[in-house]
Every structure is written in C-alpha cells, then in structure tokens.
N, C-alpha and C. Protein backbone atom coordinates (compact mmCIF):
# COMPACT_ATOMS: atom_id res chain seq x y z
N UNK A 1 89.63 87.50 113.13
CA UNK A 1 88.93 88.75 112.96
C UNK A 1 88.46 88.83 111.50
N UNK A 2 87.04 88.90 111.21
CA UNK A 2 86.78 89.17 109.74
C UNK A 2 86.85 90.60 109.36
N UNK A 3 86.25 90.76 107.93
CA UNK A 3 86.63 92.28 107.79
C UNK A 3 85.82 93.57 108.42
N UNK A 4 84.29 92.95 108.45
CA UNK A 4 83.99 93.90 109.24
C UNK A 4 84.50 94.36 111.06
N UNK A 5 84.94 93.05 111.54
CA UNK A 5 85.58 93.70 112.70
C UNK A 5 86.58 94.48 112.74
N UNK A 6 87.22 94.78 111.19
CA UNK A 6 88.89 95.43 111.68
C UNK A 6 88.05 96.44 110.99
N UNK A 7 86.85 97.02 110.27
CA UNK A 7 86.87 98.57 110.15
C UNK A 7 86.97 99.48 111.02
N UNK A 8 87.61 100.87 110.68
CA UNK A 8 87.86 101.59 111.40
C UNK A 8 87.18 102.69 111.61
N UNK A 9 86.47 103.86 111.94
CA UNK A 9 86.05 105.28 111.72
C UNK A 9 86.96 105.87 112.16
N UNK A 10 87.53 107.05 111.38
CA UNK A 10 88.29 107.94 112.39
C UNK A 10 87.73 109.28 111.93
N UNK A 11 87.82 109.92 112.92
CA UNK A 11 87.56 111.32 112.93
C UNK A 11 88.67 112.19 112.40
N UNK A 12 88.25 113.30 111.20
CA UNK A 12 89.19 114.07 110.87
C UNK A 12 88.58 115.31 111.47
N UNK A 13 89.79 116.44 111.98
CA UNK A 13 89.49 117.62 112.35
C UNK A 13 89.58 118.61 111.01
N UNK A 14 88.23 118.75 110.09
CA UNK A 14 88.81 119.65 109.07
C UNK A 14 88.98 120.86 109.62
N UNK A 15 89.23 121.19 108.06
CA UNK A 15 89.30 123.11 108.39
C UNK A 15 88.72 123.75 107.44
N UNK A 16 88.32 124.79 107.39
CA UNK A 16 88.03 125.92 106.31
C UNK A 16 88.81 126.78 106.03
N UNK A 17 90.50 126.64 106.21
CA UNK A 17 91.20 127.29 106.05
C UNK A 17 91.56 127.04 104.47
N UNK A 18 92.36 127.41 103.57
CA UNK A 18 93.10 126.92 102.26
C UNK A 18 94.40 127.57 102.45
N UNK A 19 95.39 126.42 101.79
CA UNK A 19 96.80 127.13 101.12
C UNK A 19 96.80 127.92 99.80
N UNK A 20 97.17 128.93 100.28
CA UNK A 20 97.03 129.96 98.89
C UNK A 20 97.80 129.19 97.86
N UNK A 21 98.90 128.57 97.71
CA UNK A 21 99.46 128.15 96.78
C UNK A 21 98.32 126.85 96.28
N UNK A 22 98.60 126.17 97.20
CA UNK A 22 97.35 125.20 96.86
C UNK A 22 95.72 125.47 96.06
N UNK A 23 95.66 126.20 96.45
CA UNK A 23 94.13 127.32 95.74
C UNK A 23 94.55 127.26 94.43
N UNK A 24 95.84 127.79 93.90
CA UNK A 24 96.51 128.81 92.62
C UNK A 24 96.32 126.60 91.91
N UNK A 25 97.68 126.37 92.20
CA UNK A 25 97.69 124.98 91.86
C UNK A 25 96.22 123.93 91.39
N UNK A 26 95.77 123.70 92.59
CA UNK A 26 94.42 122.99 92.14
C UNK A 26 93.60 123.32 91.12
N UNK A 27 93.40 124.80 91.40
CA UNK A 27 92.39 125.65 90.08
C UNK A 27 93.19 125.82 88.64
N UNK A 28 94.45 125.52 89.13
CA UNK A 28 95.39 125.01 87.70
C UNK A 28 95.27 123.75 86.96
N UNK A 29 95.24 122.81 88.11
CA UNK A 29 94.87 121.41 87.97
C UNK A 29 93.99 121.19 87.20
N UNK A 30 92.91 121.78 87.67
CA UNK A 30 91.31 121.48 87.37
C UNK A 30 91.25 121.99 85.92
N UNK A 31 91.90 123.53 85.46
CA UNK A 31 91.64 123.87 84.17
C UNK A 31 92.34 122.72 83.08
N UNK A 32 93.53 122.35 83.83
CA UNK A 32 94.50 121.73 82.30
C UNK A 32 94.15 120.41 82.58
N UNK A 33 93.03 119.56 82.95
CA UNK A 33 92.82 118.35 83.41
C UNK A 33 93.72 117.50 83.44
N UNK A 34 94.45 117.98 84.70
CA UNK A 34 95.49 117.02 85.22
C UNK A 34 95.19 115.86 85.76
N UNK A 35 96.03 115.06 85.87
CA UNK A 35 95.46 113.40 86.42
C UNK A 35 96.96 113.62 88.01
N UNK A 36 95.34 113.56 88.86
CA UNK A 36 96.41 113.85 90.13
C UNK A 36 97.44 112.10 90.43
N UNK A 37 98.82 112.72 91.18
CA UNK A 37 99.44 111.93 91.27
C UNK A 37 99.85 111.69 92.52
N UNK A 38 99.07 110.86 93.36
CA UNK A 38 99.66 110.93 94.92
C UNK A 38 100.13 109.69 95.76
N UNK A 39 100.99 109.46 96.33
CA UNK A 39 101.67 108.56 97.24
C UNK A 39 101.66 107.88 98.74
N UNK A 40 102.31 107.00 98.49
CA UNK A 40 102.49 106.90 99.84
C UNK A 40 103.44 107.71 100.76
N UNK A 41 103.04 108.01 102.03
CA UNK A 41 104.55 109.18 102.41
C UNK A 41 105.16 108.79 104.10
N UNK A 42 104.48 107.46 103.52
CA UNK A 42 105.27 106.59 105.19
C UNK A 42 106.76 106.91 105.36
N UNK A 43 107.39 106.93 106.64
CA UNK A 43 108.76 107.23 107.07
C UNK A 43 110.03 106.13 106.56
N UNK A 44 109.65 105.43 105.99
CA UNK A 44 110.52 104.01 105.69
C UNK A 44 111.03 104.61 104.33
N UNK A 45 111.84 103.58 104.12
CA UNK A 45 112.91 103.75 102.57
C UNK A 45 111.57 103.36 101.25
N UNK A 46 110.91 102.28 101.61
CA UNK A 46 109.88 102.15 100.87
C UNK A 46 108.91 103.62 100.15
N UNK A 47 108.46 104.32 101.38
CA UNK A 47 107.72 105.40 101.62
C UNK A 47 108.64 106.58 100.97
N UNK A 48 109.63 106.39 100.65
CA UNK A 48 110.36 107.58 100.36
C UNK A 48 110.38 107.27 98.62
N UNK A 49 110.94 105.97 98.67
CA UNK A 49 110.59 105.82 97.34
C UNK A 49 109.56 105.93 96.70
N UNK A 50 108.72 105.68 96.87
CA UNK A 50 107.36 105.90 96.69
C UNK A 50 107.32 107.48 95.91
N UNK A 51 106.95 108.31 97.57
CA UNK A 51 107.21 109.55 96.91
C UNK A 51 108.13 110.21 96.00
N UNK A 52 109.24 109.74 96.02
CA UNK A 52 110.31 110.30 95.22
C UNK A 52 109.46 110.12 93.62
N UNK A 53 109.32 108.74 93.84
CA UNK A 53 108.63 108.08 92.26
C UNK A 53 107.58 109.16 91.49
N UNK A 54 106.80 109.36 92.80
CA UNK A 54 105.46 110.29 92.58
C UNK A 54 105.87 111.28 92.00
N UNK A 55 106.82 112.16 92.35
CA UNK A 55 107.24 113.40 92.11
C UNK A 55 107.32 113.64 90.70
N UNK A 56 108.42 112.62 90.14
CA UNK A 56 108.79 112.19 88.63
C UNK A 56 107.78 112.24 88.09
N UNK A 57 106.90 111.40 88.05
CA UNK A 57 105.91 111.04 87.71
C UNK A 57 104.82 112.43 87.06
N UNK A 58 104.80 113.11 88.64
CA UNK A 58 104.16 114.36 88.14
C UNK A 58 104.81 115.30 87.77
N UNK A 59 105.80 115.40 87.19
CA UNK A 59 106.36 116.60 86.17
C UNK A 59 105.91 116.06 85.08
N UNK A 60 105.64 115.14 84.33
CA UNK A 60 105.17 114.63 83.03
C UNK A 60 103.97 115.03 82.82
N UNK A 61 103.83 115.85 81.62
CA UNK A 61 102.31 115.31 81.18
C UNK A 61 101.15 114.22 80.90
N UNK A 62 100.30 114.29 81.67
CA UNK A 62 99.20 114.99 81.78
C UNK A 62 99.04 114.96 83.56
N UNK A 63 100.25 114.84 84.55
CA UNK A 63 99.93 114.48 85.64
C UNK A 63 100.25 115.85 86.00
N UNK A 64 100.13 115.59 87.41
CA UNK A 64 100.15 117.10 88.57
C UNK A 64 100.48 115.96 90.18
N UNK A 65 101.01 116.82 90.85
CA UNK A 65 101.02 116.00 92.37
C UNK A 65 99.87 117.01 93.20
N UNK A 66 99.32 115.35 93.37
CA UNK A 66 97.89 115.49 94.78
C UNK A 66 98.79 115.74 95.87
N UNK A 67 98.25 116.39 96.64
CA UNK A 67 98.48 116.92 98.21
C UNK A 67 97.36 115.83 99.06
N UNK A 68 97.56 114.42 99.53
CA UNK A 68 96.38 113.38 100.46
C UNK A 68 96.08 114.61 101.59
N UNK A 69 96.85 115.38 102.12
CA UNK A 69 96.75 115.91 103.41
C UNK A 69 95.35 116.85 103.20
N UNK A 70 95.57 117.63 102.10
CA UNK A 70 94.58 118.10 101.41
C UNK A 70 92.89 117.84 101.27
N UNK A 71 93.50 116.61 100.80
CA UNK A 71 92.19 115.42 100.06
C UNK A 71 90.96 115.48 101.69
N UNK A 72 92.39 115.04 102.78
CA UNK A 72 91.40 114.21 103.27
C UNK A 72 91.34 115.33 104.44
N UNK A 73 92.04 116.41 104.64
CA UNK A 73 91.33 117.50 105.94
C UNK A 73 91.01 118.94 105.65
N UNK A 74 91.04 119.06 104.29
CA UNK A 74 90.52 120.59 103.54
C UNK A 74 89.54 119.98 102.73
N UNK A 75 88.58 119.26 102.59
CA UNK A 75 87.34 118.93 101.64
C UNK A 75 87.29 119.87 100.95
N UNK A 76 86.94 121.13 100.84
CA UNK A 76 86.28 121.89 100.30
C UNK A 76 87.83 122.93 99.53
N UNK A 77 89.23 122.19 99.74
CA UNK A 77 89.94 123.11 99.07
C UNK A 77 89.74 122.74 97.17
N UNK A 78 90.81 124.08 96.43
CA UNK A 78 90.80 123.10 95.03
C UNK A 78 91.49 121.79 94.88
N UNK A 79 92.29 121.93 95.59
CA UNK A 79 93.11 120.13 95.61
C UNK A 79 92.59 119.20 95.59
N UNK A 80 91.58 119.14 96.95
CA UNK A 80 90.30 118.33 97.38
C UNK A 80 89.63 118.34 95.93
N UNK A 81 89.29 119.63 95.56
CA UNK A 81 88.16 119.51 94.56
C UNK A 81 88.41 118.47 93.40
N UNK A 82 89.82 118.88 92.81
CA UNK A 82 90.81 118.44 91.44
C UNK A 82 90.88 117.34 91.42
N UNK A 83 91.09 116.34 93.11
CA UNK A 83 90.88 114.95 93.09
C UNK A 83 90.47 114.74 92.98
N UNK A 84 89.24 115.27 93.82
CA UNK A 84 87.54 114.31 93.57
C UNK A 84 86.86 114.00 92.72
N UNK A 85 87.54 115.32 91.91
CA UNK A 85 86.63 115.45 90.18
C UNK A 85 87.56 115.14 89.15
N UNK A 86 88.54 114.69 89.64
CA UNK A 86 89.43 113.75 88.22
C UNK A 86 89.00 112.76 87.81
N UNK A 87 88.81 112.58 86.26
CA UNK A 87 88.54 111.15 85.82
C UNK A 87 89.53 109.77 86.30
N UNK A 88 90.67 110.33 86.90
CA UNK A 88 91.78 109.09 87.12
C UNK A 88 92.15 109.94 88.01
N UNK A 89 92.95 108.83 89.32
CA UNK A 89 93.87 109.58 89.83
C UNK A 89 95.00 108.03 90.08
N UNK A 90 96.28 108.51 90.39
CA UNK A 90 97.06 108.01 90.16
C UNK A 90 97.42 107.96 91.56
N UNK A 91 98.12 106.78 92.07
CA UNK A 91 98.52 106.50 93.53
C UNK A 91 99.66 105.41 93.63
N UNK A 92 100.70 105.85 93.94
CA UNK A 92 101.82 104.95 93.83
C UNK A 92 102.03 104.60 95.69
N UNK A 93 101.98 103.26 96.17
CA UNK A 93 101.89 103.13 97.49
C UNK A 93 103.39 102.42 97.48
N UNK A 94 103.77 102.20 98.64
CA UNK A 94 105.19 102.03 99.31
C UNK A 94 105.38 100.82 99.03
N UNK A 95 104.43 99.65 99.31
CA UNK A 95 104.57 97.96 99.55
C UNK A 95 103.35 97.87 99.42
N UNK A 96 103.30 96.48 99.64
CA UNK A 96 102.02 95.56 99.92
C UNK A 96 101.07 96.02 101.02
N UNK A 97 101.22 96.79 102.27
CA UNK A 97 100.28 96.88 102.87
C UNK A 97 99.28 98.26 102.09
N UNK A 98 99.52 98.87 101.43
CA UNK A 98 98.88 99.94 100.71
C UNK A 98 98.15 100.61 101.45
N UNK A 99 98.66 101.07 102.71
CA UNK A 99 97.93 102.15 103.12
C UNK A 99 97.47 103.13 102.31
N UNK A 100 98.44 103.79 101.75
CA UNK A 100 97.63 104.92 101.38
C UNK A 100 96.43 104.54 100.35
N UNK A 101 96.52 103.62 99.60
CA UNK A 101 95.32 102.91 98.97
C UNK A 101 94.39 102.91 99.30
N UNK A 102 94.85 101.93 100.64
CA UNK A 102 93.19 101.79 101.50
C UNK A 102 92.55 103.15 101.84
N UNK A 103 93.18 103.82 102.48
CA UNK A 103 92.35 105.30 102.60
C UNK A 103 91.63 105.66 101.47
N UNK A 104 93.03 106.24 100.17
CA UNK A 104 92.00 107.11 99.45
C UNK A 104 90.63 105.88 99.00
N UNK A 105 90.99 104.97 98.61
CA UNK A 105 89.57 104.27 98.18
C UNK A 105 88.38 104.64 98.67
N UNK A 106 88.58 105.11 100.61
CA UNK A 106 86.93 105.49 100.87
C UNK A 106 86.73 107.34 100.72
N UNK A 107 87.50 107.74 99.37
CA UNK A 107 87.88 109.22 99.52
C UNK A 107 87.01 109.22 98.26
N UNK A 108 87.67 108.60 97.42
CA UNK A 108 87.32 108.93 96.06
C UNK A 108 86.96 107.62 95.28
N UNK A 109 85.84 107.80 94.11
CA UNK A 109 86.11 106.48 93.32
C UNK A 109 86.60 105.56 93.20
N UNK A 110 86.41 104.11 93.76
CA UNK A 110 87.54 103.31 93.30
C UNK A 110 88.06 102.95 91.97
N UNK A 111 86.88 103.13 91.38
CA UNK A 111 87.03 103.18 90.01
C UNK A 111 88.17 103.51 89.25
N UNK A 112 88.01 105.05 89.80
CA UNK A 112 88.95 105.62 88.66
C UNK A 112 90.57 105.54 89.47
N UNK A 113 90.62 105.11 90.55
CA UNK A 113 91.68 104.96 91.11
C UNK A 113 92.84 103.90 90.59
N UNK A 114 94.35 104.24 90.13
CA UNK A 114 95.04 103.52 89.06
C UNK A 114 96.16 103.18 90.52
N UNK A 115 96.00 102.02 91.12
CA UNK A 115 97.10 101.92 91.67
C UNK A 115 98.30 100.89 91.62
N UNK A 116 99.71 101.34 92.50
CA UNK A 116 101.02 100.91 91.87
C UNK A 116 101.17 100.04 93.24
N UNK A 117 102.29 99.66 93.32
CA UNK A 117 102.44 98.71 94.63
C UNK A 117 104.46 98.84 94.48
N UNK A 118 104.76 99.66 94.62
CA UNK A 118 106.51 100.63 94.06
C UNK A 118 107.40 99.13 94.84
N UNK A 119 107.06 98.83 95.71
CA UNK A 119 108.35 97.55 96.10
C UNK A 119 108.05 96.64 95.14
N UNK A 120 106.92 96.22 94.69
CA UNK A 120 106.93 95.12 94.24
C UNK A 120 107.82 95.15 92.48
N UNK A 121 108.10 96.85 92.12
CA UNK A 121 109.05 96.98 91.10
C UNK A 121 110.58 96.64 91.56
N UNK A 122 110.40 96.94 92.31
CA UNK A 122 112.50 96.81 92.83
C UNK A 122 112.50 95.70 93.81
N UNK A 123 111.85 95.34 94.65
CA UNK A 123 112.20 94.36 95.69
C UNK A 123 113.34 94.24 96.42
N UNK A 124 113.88 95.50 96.90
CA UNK A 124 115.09 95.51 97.79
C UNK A 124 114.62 96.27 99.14
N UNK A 125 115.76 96.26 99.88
CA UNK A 125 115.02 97.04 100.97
C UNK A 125 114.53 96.45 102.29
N UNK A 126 114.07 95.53 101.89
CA UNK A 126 113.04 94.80 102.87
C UNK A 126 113.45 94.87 104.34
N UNK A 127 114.76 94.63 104.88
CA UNK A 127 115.31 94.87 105.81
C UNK A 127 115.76 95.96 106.54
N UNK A 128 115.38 97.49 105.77
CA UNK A 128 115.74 98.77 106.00
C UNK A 128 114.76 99.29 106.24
N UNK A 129 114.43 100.14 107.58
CA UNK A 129 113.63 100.90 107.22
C UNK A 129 113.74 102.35 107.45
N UNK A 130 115.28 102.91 108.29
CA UNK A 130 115.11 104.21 108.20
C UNK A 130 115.98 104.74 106.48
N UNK A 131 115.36 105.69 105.94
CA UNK A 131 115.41 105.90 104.53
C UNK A 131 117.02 106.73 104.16
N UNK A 132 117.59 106.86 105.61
CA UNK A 132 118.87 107.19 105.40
C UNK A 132 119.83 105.90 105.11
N UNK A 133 119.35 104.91 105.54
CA UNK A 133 120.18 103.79 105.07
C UNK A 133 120.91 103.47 104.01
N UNK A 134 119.80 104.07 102.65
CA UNK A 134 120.09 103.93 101.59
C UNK A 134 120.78 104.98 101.09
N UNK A 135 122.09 105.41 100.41
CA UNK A 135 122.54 106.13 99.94
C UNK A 135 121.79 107.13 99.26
N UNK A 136 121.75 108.42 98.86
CA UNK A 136 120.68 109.04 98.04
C UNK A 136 120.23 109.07 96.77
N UNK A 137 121.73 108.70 95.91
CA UNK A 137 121.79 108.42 94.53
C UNK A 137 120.95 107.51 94.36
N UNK A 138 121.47 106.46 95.13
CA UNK A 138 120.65 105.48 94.92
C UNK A 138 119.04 104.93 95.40
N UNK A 139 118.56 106.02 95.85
CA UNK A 139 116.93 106.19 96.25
C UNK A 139 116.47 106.70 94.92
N UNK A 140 117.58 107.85 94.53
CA UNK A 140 116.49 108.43 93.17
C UNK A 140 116.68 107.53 92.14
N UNK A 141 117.69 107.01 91.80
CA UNK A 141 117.96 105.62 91.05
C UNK A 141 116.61 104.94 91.25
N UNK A 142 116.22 103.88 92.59
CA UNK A 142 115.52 103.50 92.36
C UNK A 142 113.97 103.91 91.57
N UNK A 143 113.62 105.02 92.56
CA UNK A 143 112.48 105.68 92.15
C UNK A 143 112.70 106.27 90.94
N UNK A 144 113.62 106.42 90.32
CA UNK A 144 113.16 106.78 89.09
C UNK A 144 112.75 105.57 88.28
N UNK A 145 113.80 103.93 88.41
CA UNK A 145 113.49 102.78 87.38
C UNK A 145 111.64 102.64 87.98
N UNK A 146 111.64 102.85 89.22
CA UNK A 146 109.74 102.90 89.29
C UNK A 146 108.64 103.82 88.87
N UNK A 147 109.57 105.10 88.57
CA UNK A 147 108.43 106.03 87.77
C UNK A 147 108.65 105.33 86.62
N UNK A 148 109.43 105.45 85.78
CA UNK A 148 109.13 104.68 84.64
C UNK A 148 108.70 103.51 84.50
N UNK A 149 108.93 102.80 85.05
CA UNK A 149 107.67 101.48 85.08
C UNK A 149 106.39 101.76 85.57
N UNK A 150 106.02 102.83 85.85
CA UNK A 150 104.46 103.71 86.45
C UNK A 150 104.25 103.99 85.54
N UNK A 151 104.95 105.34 84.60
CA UNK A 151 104.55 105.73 83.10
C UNK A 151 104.42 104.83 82.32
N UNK A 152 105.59 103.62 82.21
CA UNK A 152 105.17 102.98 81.04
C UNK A 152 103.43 102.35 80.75
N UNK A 153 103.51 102.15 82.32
CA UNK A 153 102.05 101.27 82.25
C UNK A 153 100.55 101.87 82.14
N UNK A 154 100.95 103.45 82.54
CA UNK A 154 100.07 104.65 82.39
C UNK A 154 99.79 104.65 81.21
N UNK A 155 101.06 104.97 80.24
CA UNK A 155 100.86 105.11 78.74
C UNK A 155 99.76 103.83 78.10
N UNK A 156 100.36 103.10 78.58
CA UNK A 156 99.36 101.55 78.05
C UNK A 156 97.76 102.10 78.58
N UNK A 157 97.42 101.75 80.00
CA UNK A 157 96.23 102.43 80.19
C UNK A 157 95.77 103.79 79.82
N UNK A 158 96.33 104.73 79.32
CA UNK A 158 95.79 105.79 78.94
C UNK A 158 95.07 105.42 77.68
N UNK A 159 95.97 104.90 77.04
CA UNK A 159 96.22 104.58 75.00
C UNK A 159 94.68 103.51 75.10
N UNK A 160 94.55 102.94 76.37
CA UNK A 160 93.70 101.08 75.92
C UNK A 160 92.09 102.14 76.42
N UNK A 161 92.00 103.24 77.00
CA UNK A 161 91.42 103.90 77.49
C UNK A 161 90.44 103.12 78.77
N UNK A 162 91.12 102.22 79.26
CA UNK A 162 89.61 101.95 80.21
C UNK A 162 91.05 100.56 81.29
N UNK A 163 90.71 100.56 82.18
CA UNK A 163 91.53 99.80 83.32
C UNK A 163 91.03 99.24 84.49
N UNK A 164 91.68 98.94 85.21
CA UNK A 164 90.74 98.26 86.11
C UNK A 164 91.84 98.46 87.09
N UNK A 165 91.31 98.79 88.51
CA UNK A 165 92.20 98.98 89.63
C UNK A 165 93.33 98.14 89.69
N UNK A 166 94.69 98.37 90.23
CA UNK A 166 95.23 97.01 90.49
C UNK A 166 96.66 97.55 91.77
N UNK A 167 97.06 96.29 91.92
CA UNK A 167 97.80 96.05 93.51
C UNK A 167 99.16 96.41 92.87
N UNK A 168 99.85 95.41 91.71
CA UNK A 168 101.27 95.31 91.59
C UNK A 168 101.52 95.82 90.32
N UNK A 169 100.65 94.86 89.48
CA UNK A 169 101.21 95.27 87.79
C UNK A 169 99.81 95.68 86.88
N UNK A 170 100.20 96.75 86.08
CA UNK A 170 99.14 97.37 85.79
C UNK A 170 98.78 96.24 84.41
N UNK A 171 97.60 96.50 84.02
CA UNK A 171 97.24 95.48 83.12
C UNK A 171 95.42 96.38 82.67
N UNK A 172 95.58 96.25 81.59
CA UNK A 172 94.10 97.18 80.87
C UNK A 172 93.26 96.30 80.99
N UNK A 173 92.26 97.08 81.59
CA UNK A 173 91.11 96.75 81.93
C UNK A 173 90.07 96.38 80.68
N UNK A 174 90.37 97.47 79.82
CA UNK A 174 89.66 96.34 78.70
C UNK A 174 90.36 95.32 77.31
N UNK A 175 91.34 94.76 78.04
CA UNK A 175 91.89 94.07 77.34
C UNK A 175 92.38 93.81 75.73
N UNK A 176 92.98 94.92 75.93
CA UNK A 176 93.50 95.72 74.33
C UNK A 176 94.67 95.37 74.38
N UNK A 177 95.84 94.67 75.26
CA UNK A 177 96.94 94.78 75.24
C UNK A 177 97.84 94.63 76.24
C-alpha cells in the first residue's frame, strides 16, 4: 500500500456550541501569547504518560494546555482560535506511531509544530498497556523525567529561535547549538 492509498477523510460532526471555561481560557491564551501544549491521550501507559508530561509542561511559562478535542470539533472556539494562531505549538505524542501528530499536522502548520516522541525518552513499558499497571508514583516519575527533557529542549529551541519539526530528539533548526 503506498501513501496515497492509506489516506484517510473523516468526517467531523462540529458544533457551534463553546465551553464557557474554554472561551475565558483561550481568550487568556491568546492575550498572554501562550505556546499551546497538547498530547497524546491514547488509553495505554504510554498515552498517559504523555499527557501527564503535557500537563507539567503547561504550568511553566510561556505554555498553556491545548484542548485537540477543541482544535478539531469547535473550529470556531478560542482554543481552536489560540492554536491556530500560535506561532508554536507544542505536542508531546505517546510512541512512535504519533497519532496525535499525524492529525494535528493536517490542523495546523506543520511548521510551527514542535514535536516530542515521550517513549522514546524512557523506553519502558513496551509490554503494558493498561496504565494501571504501572504504579502511580511511578507514572508521574516518569512523566515528569519527560517534561523535563521537553523543557530542556524547548529552552534550546526557544533561545536558537527557529527549529525544525522533529519525531524523537529535538535539535534547532537553525543550527546554533
């Protein structure tokens, strides 16, 4: 199968509804130019880590956490908006298959899209996939040694100002470092 045979279309049912909190948030987003921070949120230990990571991640300045659910079936909310119109957005995916990657890519810019690949920081797991398996301490344990290996590499790309998409390990795009 080449690549054009495995594309997919799918139909989303939007809405014109908004989350009031979400409204308050996004239009928060948008003023303090936050750099949205969103995940993978698959059911696996991977997927949990992931998000857990994300979370961390966005309590730090200059980030905020993206709502994908948002992104991709409220178009017209501020969330939607805050992503679309961020100079960067930040995406920490579960493993190697990078779903959530592949999506947002046909959402938003690939450009400005900074992505992580969170197993390929810890490499455990592989054999687990319901996320109770793993003790809890030790989920936020992990995800935290992966937010910080997310920030550290943020800080580098923020500081080198210019990057280039990537799968596992972040590396500046314009080669400052």
């Amino acid at each position: 199968m080449n690549y054009e045979d495995s594309k997919q279309n799918i139909r989303m049912n939007t809405t014109n509804a908004v989350c009031p909190i979400g409204e308050t948030t996004g239009k928060k987003n948008i003023s303090e130019s936050k750099i949205p921070v969103l995940s993978c949120e698959g059911a696996c230990i991977r997927g949990e880590i992931a998000r857990l990571a994300a979370g961390i991640v966005s309590k730090k300045e200059p980030y905020g956490r993206g709502c994908h659910g948002e992104l991709i079936t409220v178009p017209d909310s501020a969330i939607s908006r805050w992503i679309k119109t961020a100079e960067k957005v930040v995406l920490i995916d579960g493993c190697f298959l990078r779903c959530q990657g592949r999506i947002i890519e046909n959402l938003i810019d690939k450009e400005k899209l900074i992505q992580f690949d969170a197993l390929s920081y810890y490499n455990r797991y592989t054999d687990i996939f319901d996320y109770d398996d793993v003790p809890e301490d030790e989920r936020k344990a992990v995800a935290q040694s992966v937010a910080e290996r997310v920030l550290g590499s943020l800080e580098e790309v923020l500081a080198c100002g210019s990057y280039a998409p990537v799968r596992t390990k972040m590396q500046c795009g314009a080669g400052c470092g």
